[in-house]
PDB file of N, CA and C in Angstrom:
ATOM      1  N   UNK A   1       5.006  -7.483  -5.894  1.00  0.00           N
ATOM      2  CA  UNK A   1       4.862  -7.551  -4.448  1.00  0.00           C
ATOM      3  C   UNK A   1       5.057  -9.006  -4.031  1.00  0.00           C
ATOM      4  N   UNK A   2       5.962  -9.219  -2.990  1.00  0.00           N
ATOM      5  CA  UNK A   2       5.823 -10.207  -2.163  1.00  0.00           C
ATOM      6  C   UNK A   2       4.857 -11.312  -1.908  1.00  0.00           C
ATOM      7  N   UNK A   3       4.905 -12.444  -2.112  1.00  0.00           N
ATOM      8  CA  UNK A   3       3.751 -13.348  -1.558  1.00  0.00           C
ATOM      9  C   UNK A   3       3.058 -12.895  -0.411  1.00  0.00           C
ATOM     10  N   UNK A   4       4.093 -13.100   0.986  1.00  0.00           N
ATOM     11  CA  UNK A   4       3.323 -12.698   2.183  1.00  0.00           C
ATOM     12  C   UNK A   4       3.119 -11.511   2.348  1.00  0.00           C
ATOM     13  N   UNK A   5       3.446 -10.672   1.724  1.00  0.00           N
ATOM     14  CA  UNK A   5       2.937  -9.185   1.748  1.00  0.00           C
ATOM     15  C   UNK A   5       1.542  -9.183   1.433  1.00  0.00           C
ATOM     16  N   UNK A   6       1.483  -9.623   0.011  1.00  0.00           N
ATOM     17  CA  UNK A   6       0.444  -9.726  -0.690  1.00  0.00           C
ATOM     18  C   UNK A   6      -0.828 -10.418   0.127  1.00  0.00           C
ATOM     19  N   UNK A   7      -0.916 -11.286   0.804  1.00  0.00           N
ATOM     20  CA  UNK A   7      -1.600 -11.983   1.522  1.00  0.00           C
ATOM     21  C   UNK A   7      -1.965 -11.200   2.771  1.00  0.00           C
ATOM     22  N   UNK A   8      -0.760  -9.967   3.966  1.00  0.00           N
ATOM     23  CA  UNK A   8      -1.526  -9.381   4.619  1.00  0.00           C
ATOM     24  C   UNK A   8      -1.962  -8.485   4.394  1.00  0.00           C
ATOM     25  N   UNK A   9      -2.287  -7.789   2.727  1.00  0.00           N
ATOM     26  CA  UNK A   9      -2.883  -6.727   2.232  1.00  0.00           C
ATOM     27  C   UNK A   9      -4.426  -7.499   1.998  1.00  0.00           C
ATOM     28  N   UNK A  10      -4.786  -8.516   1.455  1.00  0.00           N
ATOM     29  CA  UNK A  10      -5.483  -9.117   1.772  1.00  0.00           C
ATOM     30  C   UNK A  10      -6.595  -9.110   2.731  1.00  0.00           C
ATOM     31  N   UNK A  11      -5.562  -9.523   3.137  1.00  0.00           N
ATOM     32  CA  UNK A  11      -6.121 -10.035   5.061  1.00  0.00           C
ATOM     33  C   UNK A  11      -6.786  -8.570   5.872  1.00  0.00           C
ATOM     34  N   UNK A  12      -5.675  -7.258   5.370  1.00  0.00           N
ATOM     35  CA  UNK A  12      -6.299  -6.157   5.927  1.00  0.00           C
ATOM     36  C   UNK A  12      -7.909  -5.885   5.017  1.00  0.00           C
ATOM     37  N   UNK A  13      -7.605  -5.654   3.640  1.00  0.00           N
ATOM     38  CA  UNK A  13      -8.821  -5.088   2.819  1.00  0.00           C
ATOM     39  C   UNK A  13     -10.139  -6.290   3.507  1.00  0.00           C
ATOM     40  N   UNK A  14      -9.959  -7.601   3.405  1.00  0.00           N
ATOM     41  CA  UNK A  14     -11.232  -8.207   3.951  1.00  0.00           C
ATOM     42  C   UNK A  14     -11.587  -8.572   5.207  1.00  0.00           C
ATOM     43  N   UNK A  15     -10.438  -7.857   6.125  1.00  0.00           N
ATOM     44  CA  UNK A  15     -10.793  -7.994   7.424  1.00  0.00           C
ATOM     45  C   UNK A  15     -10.666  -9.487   8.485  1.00  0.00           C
ATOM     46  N   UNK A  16      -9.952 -10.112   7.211  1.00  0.00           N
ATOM     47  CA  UNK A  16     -10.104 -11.558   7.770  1.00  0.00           C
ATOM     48  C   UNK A  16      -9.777 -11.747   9.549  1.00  0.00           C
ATOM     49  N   UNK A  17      -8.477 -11.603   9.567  1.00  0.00           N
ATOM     50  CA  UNK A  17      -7.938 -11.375  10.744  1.00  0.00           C
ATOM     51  C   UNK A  17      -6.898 -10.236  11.038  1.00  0.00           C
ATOM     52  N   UNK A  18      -6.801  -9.894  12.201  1.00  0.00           N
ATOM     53  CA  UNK A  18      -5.718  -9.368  12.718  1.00  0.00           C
ATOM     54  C   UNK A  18      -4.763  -9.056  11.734  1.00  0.00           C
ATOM     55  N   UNK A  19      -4.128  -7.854  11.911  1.00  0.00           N
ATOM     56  CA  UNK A  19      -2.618  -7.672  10.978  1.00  0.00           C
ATOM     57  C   UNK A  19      -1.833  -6.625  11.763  1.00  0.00           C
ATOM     58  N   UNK A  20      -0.624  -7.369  11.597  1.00  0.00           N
ATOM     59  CA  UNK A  20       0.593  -6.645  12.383  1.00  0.00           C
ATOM     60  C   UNK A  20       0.747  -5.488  11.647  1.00  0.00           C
ATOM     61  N   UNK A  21       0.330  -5.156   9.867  1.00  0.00           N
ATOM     62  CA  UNK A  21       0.749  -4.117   8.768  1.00  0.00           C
ATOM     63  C   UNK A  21      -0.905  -3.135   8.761  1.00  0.00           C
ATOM     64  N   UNK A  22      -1.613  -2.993   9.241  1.00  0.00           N
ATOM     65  CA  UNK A  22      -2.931  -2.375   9.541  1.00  0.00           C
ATOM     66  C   UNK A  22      -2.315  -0.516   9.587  1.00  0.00           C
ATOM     67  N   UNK A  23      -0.874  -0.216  10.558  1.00  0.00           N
ATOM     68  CA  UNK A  23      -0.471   1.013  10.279  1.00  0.00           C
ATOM     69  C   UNK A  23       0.275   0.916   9.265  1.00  0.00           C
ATOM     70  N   UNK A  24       0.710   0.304   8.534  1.00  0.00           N
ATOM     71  CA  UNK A  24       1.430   0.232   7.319  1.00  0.00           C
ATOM     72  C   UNK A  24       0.090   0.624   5.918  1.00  0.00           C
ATOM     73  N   UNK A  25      -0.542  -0.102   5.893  1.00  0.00           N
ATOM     74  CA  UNK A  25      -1.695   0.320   5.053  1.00  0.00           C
ATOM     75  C   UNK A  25      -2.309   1.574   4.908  1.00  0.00           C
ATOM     76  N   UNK A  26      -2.889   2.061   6.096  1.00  0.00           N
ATOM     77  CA  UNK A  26      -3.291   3.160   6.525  1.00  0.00           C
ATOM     78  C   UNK A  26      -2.248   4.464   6.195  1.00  0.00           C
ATOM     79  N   UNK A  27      -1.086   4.368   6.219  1.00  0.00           N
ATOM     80  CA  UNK A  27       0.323   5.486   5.822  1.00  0.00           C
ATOM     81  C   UNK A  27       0.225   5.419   4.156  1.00  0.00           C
ATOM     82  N   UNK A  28       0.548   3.974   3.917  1.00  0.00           N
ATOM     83  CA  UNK A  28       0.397   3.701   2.102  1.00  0.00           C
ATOM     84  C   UNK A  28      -1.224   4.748   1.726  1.00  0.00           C
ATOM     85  N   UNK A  29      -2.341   4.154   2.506  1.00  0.00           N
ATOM     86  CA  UNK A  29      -4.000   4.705   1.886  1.00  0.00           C
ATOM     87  C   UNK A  29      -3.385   6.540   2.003  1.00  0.00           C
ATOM     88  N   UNK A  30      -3.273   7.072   2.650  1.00  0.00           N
ATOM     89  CA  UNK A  30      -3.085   8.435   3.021  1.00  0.00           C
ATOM     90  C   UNK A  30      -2.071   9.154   2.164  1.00  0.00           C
ATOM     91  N   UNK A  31      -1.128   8.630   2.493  1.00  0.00           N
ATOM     92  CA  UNK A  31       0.006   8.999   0.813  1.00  0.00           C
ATOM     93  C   UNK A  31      -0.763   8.941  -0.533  1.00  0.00           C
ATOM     94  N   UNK A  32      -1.326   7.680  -0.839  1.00  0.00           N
ATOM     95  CA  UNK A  32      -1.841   7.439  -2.071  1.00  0.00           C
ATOM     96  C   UNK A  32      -2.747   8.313  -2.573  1.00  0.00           C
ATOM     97  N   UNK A  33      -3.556   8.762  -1.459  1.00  0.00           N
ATOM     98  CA  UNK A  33      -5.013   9.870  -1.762  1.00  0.00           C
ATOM     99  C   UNK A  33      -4.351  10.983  -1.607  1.00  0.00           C
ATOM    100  N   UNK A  34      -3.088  11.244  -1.164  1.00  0.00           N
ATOM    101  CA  UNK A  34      -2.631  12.611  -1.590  1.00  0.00           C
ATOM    102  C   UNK A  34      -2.042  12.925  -2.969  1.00  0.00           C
ATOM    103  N   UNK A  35      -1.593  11.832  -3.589  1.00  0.00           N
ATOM    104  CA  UNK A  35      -0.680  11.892  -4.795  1.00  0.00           C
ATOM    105  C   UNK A  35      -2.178  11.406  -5.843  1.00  0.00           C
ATOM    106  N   UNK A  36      -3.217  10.761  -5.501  1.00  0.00           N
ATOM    107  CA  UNK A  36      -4.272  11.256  -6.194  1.00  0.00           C
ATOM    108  C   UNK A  36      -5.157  12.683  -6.831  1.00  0.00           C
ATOM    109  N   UNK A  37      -4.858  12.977  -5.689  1.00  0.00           N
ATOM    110  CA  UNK A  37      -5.414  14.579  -5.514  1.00  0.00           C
ATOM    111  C   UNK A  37      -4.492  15.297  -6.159  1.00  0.00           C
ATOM    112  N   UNK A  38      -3.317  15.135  -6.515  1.00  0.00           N
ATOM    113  CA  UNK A  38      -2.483  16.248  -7.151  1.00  0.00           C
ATOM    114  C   UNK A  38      -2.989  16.186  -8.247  1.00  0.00           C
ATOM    115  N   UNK A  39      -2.352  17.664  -8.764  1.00  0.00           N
ATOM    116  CA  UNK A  39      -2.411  17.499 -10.082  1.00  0.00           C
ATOM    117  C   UNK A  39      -1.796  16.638 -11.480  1.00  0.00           C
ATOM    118  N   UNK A  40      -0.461  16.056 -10.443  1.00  0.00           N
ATOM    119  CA  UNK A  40       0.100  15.789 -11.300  1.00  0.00           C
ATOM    120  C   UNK A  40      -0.110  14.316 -11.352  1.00  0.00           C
ATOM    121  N   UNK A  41      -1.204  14.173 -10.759  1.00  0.00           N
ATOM    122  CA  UNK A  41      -1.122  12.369 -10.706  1.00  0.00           C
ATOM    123  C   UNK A  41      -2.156  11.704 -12.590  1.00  0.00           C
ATOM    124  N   UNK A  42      -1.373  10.526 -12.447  1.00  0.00           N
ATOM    125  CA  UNK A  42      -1.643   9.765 -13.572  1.00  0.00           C
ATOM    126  C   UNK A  42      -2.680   8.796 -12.801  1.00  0.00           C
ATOM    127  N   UNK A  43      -3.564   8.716 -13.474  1.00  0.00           N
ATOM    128  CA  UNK A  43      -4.592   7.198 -12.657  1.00  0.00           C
ATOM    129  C   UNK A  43      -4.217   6.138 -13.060  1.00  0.00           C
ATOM    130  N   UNK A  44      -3.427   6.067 -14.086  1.00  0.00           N
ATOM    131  CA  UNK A  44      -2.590   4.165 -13.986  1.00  0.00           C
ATOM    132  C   UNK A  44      -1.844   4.376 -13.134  1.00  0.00           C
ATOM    133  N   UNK A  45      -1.257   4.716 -12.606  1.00  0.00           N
ATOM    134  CA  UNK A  45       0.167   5.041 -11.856  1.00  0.00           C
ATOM    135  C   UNK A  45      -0.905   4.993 -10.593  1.00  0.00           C
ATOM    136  N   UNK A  46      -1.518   5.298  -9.987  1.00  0.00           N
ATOM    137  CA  UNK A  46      -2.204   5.162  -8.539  1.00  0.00           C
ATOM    138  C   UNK A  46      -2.324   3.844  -7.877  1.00  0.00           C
ATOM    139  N   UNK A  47      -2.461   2.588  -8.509  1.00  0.00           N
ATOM    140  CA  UNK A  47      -2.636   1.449  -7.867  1.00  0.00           C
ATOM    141  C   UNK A  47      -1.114   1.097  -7.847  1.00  0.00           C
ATOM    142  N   UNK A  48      -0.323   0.875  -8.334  1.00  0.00           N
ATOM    143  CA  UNK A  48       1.247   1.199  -8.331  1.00  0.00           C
ATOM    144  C   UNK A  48       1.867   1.715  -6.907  1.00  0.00           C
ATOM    145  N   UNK A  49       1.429   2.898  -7.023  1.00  0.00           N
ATOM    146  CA  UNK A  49       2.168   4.322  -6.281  1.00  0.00           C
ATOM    147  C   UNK A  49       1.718   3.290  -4.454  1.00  0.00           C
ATOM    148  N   UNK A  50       0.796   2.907  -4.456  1.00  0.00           N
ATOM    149  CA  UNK A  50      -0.133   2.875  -3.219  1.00  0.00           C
ATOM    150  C   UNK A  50       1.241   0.899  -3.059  1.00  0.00           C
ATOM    151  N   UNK A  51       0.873  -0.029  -3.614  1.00  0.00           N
ATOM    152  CA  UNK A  51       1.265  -1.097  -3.860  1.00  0.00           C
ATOM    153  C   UNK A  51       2.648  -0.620  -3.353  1.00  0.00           C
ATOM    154  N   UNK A  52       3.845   0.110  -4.212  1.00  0.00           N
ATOM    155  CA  UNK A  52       5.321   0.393  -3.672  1.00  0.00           C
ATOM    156  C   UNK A  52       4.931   1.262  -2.234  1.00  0.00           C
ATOM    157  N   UNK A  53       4.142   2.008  -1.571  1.00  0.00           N
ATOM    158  CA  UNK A  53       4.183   2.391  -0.639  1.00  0.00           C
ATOM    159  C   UNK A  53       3.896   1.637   0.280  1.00  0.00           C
ATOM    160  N   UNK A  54       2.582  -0.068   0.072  1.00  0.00           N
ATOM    161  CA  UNK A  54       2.706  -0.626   1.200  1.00  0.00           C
ATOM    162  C   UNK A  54       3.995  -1.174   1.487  1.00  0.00           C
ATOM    163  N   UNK A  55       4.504  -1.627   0.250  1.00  0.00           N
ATOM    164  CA  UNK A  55       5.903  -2.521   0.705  1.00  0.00           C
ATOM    165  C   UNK A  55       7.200  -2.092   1.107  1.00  0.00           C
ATOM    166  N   UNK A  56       6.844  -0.695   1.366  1.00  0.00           N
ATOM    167  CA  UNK A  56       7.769  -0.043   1.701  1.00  0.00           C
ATOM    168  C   UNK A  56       7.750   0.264   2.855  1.00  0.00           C
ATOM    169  N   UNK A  57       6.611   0.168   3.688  1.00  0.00           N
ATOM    170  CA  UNK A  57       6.119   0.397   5.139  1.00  0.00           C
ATOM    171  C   UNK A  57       6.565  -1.009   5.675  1.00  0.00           C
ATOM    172  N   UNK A  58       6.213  -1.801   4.567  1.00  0.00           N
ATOM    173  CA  UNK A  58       5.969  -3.186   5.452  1.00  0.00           C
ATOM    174  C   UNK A  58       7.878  -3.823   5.783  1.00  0.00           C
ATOM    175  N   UNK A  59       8.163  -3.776   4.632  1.00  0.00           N
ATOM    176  CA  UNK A  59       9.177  -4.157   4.786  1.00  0.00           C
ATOM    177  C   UNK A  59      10.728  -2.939   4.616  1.00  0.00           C
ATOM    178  N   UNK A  60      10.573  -2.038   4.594  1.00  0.00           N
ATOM    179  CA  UNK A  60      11.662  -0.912   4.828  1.00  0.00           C
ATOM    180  C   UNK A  60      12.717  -0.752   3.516  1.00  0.00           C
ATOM    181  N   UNK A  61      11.823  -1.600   2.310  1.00  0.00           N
ATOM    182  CA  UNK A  61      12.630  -1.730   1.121  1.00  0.00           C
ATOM    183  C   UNK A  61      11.821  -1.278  -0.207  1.00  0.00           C
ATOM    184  N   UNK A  62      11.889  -0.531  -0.687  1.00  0.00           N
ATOM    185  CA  UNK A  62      11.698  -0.627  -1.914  1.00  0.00           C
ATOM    186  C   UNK A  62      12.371  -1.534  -3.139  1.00  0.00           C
ATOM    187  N   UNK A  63      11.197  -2.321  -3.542  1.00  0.00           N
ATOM    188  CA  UNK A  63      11.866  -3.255  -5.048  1.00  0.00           C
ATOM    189  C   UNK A  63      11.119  -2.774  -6.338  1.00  0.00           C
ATOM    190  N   UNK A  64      12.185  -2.020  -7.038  1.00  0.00           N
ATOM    191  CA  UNK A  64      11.683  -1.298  -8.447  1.00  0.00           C
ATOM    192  C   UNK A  64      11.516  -2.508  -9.481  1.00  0.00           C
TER     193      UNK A  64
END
């Protein structure tokens, strides 16, 4: 992940300030707890799955 990505994931989890990515997080959290709940989910693969989904909100790119 991105430096400044990384920093307004941050910024959202501790509330520091304001974030322009707050609906970006919230889409990533909701996806993530669904692909938790499956069956087919792996629990290493969950902090991953959630991580490529913020940066994919945030910035409209996936980087494998």
């Amino acid at each position: 992940m991105e430096d400044p990505i990384a920093e307004e994931l941050v910024n959202i989890i501790k509330k520091n300030k304001a974030s322009d990515f707050e609906e970006a997080f919230e889409r990533a959290f909701e996806l993530t707890k669904s692909y938790a709940g499956s069956a087919n989910a792996q629990a290493s693969a969950i902090p991953s799955v959630f991580e490529k989904l913020f940066e994919l909100f945030v910035t409209g790119k996936n980087k494998s």
